[in-house]
Structure formats: C-alpha cells, structure tokens
C-alpha atoms as a PDB file:
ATOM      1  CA  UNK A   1      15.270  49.907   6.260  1.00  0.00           C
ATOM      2  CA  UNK A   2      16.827  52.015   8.558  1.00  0.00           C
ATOM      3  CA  UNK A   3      14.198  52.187  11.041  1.00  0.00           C
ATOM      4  CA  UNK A   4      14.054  48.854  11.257  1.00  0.00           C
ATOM      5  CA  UNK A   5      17.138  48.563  12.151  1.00  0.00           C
ATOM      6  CA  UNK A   6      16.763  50.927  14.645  1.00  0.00           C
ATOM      7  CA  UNK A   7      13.482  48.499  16.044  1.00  0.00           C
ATOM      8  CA  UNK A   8      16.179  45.825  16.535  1.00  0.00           C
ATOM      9  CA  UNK A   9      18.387  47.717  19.077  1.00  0.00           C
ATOM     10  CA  UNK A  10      16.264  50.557  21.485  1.00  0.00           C
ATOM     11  CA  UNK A  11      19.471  52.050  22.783  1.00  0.00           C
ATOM     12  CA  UNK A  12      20.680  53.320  18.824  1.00  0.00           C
ATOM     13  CA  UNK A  13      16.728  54.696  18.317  1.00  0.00           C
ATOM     14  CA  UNK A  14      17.652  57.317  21.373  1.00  0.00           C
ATOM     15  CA  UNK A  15      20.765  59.451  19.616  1.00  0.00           C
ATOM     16  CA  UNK A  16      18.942  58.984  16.351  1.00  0.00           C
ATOM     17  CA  UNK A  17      16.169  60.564  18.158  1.00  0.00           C
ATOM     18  CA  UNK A  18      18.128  63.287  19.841  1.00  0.00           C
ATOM     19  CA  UNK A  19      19.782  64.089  16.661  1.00  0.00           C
ATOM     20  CA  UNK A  20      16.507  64.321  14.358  1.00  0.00           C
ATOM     21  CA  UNK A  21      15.475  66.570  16.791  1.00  0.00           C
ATOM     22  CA  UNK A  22      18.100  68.975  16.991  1.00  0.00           C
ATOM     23  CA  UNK A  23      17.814  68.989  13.206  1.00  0.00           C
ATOM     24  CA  UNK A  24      14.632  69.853  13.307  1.00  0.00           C
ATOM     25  CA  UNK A  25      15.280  72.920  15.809  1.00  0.00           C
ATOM     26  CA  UNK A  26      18.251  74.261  13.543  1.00  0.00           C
ATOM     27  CA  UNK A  27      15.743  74.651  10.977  1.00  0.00           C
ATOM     28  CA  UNK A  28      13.120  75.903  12.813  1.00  0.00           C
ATOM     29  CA  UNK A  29      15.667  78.704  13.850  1.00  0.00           C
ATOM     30  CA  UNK A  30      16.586  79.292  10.462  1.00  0.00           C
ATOM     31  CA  UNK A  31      13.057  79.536   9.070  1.00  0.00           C
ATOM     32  CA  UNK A  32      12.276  82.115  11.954  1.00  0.00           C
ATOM     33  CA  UNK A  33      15.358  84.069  11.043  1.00  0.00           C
ATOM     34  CA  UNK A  34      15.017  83.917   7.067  1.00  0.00           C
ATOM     35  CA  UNK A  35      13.238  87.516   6.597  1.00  0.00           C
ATOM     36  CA  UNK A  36      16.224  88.794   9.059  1.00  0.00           C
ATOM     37  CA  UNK A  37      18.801  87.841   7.473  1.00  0.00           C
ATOM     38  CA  UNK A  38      17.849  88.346   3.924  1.00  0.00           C
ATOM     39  CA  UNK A  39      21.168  89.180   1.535  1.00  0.00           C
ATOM     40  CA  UNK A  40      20.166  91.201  -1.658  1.00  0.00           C
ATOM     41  CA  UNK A  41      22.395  88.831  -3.891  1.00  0.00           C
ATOM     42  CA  UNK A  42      20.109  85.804  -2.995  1.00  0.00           C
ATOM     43  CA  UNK A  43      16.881  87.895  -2.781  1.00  0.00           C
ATOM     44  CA  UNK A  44      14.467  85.578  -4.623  1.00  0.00           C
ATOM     45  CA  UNK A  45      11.396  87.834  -4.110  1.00  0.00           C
ATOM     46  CA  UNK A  46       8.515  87.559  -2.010  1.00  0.00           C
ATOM     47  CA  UNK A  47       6.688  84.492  -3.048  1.00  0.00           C
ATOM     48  CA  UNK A  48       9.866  82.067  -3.273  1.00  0.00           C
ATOM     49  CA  UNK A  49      10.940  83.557  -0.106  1.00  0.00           C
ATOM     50  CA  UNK A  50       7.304  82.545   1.229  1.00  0.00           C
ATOM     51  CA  UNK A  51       7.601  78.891   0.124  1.00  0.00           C
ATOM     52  CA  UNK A  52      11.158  78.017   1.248  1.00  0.00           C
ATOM     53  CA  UNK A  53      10.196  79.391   4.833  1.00  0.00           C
ATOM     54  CA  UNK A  54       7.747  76.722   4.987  1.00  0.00           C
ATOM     55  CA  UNK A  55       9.340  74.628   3.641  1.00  0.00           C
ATOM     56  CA  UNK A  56      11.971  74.936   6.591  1.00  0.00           C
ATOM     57  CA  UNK A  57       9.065  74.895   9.021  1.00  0.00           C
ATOM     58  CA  UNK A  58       8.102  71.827   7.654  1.00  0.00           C
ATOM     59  CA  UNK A  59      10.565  69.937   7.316  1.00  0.00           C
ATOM     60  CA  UNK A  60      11.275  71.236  11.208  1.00  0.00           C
ATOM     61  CA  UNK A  61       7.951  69.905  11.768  1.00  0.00           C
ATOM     62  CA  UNK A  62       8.304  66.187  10.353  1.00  0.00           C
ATOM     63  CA  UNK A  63      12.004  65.373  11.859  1.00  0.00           C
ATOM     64  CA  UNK A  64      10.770  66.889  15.406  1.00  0.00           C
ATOM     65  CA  UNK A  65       7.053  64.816  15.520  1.00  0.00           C
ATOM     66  CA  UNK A  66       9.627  61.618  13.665  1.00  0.00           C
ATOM     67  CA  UNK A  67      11.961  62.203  16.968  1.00  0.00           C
ATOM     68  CA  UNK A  68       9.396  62.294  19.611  1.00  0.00           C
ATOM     69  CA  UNK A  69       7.770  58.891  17.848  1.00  0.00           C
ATOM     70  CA  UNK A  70      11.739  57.371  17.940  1.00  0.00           C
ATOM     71  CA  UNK A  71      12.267  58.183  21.463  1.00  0.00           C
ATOM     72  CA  UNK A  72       8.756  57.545  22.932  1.00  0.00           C
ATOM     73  CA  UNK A  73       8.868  53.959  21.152  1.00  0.00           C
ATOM     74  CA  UNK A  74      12.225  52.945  22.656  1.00  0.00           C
ATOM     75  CA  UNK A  75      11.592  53.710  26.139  1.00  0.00           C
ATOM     76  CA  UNK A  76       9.467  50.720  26.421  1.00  0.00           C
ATOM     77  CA  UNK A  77      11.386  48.669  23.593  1.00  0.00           C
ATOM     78  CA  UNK A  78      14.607  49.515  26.378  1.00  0.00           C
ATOM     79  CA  UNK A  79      12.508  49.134  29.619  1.00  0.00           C
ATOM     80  CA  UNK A  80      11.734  45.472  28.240  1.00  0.00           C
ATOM     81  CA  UNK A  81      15.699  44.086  27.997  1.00  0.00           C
ATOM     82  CA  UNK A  82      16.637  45.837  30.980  1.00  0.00           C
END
C-alpha cells in the first residue's frame, strides 16, 4: 500500500530510499559492534547472542537491497515527468 503510493509520485520514493538505507547501515553498525559492547546484565549467552546478530545483519541486508530497488526505480519513473 505504501509502495504504491510511493509508484505514484518518484520524487517521495528518493527520501524513502535514502532513509531505508541509512536504517539499514545503523544496524549493520550495531550488528558489527554487538560482541563489543556486550553488558553482563543483558548477556543472553552465546547462541541468542549468535541469532540476534544476524538477525541485525539481516534485516541491514533487506532495507539496504529494498533502498537501492526504491531509488534505482525512480530515477527513470522521475526522468519521465521531467
């Protein structure tokens, strides 16, 4: 619903874009840093701390690839009204 909303107007799909990918670089800094910055009183042991780094670098993943598709499919969408 959202997205194709974003289809209708090109030049809204471009800060959506920008901001879906600085999301997803946030969390790719915060998966990288998870084993450095580690606080006993969270410490959830090796295997959960496994799974909710990837979990970061996924989700890091799928906003970062969903930004490049935004931004690469409104360039044209914008070069057509222009």
């Amino acid at each position: 619903m959202i997205l194709g909303k974003l289809a209708i107007s090109p030049a809204k799909s471009v800060p959506v874009a920008m901001a879906l990918l600085v999301t997803g670089l946030m969390l790719l800094t915060l998966g990288i840093a998870w084993p450095r910055f580690g606080f006993p009183a969270v410490y959830l042991g090796t295997e959960w701390s496994d799974f909710l780094r990837g979990v970061l670098y996924g989700l890091s993943i799928v906003l970062e690839i969903s930004a490049v598709i935004l931004a690469v499919s409104a360039v044209p969408a914008k070069a057509r009204k222009l």
